[in-house]
PDB file of N, CA and C in Angstrom:
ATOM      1  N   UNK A   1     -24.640 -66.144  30.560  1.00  0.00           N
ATOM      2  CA  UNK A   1     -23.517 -65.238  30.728  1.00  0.00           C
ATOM      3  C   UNK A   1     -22.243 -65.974  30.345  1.00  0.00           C
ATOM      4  N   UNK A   2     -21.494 -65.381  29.427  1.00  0.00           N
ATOM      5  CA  UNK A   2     -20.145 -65.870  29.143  1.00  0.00           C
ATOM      6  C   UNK A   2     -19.008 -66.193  30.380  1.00  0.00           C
ATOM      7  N   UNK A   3     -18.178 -66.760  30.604  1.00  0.00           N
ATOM      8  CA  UNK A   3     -17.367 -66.857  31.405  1.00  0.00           C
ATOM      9  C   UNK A   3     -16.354 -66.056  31.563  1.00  0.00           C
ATOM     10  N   UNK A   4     -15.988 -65.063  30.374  1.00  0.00           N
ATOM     11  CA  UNK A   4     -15.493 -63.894  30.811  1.00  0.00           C
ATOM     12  C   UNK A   4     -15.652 -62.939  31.308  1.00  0.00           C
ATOM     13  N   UNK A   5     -17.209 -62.657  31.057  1.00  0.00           N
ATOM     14  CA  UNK A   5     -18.159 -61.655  31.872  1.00  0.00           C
ATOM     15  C   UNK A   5     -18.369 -62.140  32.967  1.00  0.00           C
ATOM     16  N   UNK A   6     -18.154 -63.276  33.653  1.00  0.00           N
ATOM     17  CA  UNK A   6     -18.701 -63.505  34.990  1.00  0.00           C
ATOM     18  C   UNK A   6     -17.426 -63.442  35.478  1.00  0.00           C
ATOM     19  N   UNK A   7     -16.181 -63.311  35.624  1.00  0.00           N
ATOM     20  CA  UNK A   7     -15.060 -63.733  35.985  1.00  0.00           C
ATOM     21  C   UNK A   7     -14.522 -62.007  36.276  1.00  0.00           C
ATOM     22  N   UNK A   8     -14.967 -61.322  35.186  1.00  0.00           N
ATOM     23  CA  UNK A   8     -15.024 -59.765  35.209  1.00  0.00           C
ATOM     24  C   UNK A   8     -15.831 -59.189  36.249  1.00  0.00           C
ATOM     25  N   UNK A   9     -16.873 -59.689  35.934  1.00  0.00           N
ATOM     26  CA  UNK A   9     -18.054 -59.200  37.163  1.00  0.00           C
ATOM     27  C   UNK A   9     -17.678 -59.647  38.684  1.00  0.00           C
ATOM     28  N   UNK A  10     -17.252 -60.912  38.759  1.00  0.00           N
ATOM     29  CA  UNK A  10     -16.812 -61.192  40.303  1.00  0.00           C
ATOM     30  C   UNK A  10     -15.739 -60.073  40.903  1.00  0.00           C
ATOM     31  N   UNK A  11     -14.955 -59.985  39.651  1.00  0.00           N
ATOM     32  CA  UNK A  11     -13.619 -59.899  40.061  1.00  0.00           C
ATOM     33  C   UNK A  11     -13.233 -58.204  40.802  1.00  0.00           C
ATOM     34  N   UNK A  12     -14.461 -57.361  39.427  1.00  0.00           N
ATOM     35  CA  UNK A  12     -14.963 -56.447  40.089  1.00  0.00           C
ATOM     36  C   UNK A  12     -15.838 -55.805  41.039  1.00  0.00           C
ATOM     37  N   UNK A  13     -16.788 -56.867  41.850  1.00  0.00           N
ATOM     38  CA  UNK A  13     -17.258 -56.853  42.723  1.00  0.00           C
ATOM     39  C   UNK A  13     -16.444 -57.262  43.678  1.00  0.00           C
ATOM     40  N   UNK A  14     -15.273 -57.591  43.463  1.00  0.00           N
ATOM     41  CA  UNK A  14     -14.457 -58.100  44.790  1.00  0.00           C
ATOM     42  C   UNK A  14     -13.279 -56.876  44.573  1.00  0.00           C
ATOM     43  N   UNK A  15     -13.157 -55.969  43.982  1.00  0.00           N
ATOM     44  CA  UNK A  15     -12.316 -54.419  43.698  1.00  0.00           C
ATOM     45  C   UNK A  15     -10.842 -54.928  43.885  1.00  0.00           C
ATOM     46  N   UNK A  16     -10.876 -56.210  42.947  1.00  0.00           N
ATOM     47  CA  UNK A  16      -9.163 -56.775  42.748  1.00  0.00           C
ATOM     48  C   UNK A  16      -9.040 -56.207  41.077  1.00  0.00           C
ATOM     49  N   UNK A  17      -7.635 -55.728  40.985  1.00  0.00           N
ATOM     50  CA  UNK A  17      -7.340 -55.517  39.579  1.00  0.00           C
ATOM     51  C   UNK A  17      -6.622 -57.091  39.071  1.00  0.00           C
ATOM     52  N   UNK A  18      -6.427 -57.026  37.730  1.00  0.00           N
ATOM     53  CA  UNK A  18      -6.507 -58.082  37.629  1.00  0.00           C
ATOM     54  C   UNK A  18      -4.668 -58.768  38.126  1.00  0.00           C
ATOM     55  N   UNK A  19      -3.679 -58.131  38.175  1.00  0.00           N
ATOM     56  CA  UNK A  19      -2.968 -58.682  38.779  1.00  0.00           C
ATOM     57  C   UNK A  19      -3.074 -59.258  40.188  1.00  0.00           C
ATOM     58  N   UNK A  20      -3.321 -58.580  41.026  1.00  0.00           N
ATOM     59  CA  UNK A  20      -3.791 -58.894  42.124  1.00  0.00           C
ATOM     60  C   UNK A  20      -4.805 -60.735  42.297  1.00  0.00           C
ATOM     61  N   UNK A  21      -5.942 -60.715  41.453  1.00  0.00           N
ATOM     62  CA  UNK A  21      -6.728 -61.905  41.172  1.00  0.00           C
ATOM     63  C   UNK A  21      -5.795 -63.211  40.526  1.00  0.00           C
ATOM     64  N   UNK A  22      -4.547 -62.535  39.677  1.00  0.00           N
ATOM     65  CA  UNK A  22      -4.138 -63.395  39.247  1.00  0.00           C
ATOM     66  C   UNK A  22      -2.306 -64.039  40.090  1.00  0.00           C
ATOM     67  N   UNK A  23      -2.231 -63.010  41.393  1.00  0.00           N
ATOM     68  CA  UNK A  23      -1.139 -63.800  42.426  1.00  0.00           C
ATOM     69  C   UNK A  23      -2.161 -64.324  43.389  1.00  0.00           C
ATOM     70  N   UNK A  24      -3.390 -63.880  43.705  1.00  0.00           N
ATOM     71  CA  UNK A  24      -4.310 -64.789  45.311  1.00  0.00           C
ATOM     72  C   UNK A  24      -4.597 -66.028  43.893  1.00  0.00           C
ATOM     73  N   UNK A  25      -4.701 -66.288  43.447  1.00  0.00           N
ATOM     74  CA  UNK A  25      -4.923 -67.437  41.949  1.00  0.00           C
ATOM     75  C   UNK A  25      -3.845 -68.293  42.376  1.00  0.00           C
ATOM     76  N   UNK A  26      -2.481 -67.887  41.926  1.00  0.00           N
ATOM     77  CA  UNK A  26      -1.519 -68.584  42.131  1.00  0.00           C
ATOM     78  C   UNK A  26      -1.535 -68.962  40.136  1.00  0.00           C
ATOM     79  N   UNK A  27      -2.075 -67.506  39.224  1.00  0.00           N
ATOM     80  CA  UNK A  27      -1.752 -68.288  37.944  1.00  0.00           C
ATOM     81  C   UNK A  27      -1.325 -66.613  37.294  1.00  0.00           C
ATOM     82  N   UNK A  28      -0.732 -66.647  36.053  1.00  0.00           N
ATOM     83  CA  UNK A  28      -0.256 -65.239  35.417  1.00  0.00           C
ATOM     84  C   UNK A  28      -0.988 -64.566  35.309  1.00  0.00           C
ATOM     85  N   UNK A  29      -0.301 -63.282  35.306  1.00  0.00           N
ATOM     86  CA  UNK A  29      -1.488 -62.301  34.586  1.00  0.00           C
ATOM     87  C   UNK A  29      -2.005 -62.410  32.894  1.00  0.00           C
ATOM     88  N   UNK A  30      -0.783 -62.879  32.665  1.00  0.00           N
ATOM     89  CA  UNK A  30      -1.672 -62.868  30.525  1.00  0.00           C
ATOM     90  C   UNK A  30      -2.501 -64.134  31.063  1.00  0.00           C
ATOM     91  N   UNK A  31      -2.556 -65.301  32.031  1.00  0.00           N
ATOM     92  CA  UNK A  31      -4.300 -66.611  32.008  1.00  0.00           C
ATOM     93  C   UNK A  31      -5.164 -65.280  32.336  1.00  0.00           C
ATOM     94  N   UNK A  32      -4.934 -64.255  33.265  1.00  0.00           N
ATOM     95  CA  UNK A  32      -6.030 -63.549  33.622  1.00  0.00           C
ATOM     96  C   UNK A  32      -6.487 -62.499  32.540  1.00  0.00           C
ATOM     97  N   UNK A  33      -5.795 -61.965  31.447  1.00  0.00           N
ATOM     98  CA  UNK A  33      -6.359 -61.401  30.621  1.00  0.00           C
ATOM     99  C   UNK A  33      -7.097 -61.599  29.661  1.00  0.00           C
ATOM    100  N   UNK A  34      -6.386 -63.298  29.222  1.00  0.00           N
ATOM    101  CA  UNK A  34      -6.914 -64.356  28.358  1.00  0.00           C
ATOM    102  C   UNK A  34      -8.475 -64.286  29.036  1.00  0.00           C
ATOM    103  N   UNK A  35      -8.720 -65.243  30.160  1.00  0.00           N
ATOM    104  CA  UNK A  35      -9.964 -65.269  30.607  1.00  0.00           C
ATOM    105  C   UNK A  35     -10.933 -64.593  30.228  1.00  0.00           C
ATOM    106  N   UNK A  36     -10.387 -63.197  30.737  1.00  0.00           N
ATOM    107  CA  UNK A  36     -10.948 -61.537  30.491  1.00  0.00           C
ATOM    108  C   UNK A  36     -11.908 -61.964  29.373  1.00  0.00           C
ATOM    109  N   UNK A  37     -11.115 -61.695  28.354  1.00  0.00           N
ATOM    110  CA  UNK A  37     -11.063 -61.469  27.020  1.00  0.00           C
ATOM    111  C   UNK A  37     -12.186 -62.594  26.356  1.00  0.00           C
ATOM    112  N   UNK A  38     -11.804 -63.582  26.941  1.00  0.00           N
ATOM    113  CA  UNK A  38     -12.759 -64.907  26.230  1.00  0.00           C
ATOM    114  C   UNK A  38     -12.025 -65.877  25.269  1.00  0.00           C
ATOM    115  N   UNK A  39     -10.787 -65.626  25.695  1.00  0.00           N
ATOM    116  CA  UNK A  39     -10.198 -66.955  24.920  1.00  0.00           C
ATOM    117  C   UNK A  39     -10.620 -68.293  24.934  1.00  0.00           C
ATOM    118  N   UNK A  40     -10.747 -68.507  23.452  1.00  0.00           N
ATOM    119  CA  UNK A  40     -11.551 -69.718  23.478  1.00  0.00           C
ATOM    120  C   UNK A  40     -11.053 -71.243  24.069  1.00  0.00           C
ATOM    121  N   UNK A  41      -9.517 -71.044  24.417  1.00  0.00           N
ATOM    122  CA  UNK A  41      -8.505 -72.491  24.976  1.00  0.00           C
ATOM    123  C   UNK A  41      -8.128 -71.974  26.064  1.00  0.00           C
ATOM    124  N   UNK A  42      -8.691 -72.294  27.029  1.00  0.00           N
ATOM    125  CA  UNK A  42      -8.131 -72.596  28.547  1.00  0.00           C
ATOM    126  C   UNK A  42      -8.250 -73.652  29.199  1.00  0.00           C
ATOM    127  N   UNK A  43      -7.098 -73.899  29.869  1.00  0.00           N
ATOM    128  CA  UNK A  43      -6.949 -74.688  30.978  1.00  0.00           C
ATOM    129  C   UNK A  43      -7.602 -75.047  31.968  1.00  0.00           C
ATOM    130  N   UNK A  44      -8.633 -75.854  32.318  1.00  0.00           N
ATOM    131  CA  UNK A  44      -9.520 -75.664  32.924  1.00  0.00           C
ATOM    132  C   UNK A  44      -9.074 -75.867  34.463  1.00  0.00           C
ATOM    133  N   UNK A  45      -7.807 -76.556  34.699  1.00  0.00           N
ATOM    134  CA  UNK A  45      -7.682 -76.630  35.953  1.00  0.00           C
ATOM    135  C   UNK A  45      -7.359 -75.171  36.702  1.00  0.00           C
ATOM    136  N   UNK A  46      -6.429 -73.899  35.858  1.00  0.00           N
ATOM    137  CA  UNK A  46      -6.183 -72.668  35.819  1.00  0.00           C
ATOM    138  C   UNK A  46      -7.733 -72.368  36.224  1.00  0.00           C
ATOM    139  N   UNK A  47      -8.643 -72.513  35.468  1.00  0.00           N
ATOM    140  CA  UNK A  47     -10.233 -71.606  35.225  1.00  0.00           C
ATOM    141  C   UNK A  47     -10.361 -71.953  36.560  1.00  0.00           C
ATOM    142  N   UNK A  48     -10.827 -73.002  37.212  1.00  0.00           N
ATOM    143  CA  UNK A  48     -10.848 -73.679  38.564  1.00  0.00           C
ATOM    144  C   UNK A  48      -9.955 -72.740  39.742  1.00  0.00           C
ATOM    145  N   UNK A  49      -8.736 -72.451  39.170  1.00  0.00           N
ATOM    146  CA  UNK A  49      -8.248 -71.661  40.545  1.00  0.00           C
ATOM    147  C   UNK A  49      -8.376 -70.261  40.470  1.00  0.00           C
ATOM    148  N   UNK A  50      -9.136 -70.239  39.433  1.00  0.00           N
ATOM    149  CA  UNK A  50      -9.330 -68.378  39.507  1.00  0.00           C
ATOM    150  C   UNK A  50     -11.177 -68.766  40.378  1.00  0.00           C
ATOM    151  N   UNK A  51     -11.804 -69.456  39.490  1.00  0.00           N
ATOM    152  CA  UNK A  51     -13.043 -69.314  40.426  1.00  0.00           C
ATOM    153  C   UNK A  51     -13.091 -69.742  41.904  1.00  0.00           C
ATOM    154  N   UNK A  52     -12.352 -70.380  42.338  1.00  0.00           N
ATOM    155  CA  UNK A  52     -12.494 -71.129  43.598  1.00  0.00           C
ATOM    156  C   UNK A  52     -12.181 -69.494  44.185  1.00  0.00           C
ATOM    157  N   UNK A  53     -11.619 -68.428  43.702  1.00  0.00           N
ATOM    158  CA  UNK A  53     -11.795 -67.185  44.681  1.00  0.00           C
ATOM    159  C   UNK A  53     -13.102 -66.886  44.943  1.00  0.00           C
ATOM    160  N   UNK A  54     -13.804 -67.595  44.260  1.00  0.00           N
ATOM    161  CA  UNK A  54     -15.724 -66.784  44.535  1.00  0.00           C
ATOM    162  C   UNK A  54     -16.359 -67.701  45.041  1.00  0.00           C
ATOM    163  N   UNK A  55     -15.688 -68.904  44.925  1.00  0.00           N
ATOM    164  CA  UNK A  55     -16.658 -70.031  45.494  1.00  0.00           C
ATOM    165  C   UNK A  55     -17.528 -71.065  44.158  1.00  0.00           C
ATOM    166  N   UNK A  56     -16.700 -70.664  43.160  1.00  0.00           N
ATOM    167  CA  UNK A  56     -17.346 -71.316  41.791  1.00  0.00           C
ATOM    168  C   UNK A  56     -16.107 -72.318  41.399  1.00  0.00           C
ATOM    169  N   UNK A  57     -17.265 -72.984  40.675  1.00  0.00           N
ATOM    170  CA  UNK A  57     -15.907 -74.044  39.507  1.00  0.00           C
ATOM    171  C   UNK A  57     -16.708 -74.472  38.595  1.00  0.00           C
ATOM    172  N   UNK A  58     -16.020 -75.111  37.415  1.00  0.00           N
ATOM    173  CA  UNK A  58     -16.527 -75.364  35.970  1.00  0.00           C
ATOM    174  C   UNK A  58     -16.526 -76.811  36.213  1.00  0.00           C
ATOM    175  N   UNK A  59     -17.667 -77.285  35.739  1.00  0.00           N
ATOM    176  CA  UNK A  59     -17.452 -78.811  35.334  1.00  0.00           C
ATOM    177  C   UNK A  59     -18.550 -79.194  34.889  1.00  0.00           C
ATOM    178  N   UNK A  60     -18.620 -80.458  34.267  1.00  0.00           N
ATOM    179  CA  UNK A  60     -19.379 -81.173  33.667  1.00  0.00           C
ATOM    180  C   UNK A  60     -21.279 -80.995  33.911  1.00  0.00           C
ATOM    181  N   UNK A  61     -21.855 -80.432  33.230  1.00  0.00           N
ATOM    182  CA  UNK A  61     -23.352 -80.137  33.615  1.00  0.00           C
ATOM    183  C   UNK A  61     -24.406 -81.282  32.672  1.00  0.00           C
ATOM    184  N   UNK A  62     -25.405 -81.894  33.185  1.00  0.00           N
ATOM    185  CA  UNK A  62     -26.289 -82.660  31.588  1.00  0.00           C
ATOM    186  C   UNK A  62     -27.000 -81.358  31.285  1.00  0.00           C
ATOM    187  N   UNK A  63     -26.970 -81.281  29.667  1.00  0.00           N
ATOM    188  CA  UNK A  63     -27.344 -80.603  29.105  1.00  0.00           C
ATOM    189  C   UNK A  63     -29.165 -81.125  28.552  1.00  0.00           C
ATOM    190  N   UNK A  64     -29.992 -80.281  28.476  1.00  0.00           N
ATOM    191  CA  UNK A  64     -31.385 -80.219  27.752  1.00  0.00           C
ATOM    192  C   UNK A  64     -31.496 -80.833  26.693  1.00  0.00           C
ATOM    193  N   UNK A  65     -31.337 -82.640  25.756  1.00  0.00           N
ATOM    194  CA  UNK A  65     -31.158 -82.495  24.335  1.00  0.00           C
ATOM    195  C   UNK A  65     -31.904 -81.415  23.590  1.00  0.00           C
ATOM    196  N   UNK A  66     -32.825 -80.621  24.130  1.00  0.00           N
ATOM    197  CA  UNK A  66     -34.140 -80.439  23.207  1.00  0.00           C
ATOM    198  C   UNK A  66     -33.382 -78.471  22.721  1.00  0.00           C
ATOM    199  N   UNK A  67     -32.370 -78.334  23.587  1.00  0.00           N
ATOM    200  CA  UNK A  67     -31.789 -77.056  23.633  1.00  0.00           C
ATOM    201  C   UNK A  67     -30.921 -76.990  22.591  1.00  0.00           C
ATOM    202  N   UNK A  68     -30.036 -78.232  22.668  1.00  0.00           N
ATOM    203  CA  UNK A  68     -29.201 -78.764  21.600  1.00  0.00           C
ATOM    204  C   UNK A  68     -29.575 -78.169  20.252  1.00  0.00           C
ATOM    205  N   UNK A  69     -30.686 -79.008  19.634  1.00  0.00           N
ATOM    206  CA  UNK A  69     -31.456 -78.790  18.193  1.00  0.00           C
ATOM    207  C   UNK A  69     -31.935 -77.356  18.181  1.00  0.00           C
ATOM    208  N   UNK A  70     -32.091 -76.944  19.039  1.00  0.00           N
ATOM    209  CA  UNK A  70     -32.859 -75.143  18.970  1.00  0.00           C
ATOM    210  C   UNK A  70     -31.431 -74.483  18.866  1.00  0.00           C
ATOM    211  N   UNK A  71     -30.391 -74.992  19.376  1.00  0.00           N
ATOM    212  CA  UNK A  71     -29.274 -73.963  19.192  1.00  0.00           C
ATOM    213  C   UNK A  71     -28.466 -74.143  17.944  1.00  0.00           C
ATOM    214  N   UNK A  72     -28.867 -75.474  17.631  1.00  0.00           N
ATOM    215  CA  UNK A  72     -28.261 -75.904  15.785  1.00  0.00           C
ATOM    216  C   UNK A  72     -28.890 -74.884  14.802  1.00  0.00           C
ATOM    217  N   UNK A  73     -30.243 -74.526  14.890  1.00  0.00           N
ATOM    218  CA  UNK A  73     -31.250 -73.605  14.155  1.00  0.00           C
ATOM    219  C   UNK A  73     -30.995 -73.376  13.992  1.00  0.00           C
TER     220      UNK A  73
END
């Protein structure tokens, strides 16, 4: 799942519009549309205070090498 779709999906399971998500945030509404949307440059410390409303955060995962080469295909 993309991170805009999950950020959408929380956000609407929690029945905040997106201004609202983006003052309990403490970040603008255009980071929250950006997000939305799937802009490819964000701030990750911003991304961090929008998820910490759900109980999520982004960071560093080890990746599968073997997933790597299947996704070069």
């Amino acid at each position: 799942m993309k991170l805009s779709d999950f950020v959408k999906e929380k956000r609407n399971a929690a029945r905040l519009t997106q201004p609202e998500i983006a003052e309990k945030a403490g970040v603008g509404l255009r980071f929250i549309r950006d997000l939305e949307q799937g802009k490819e440059t964000m701030r990750l410390d911003k991304v961090n205070q929008v998820l910490q409303l759900f109980g999520y955060q982004v960071g560093a995962i080890p990746m599968d090498r073997n997933q790597l080469t299947d996704e070069k295909s």
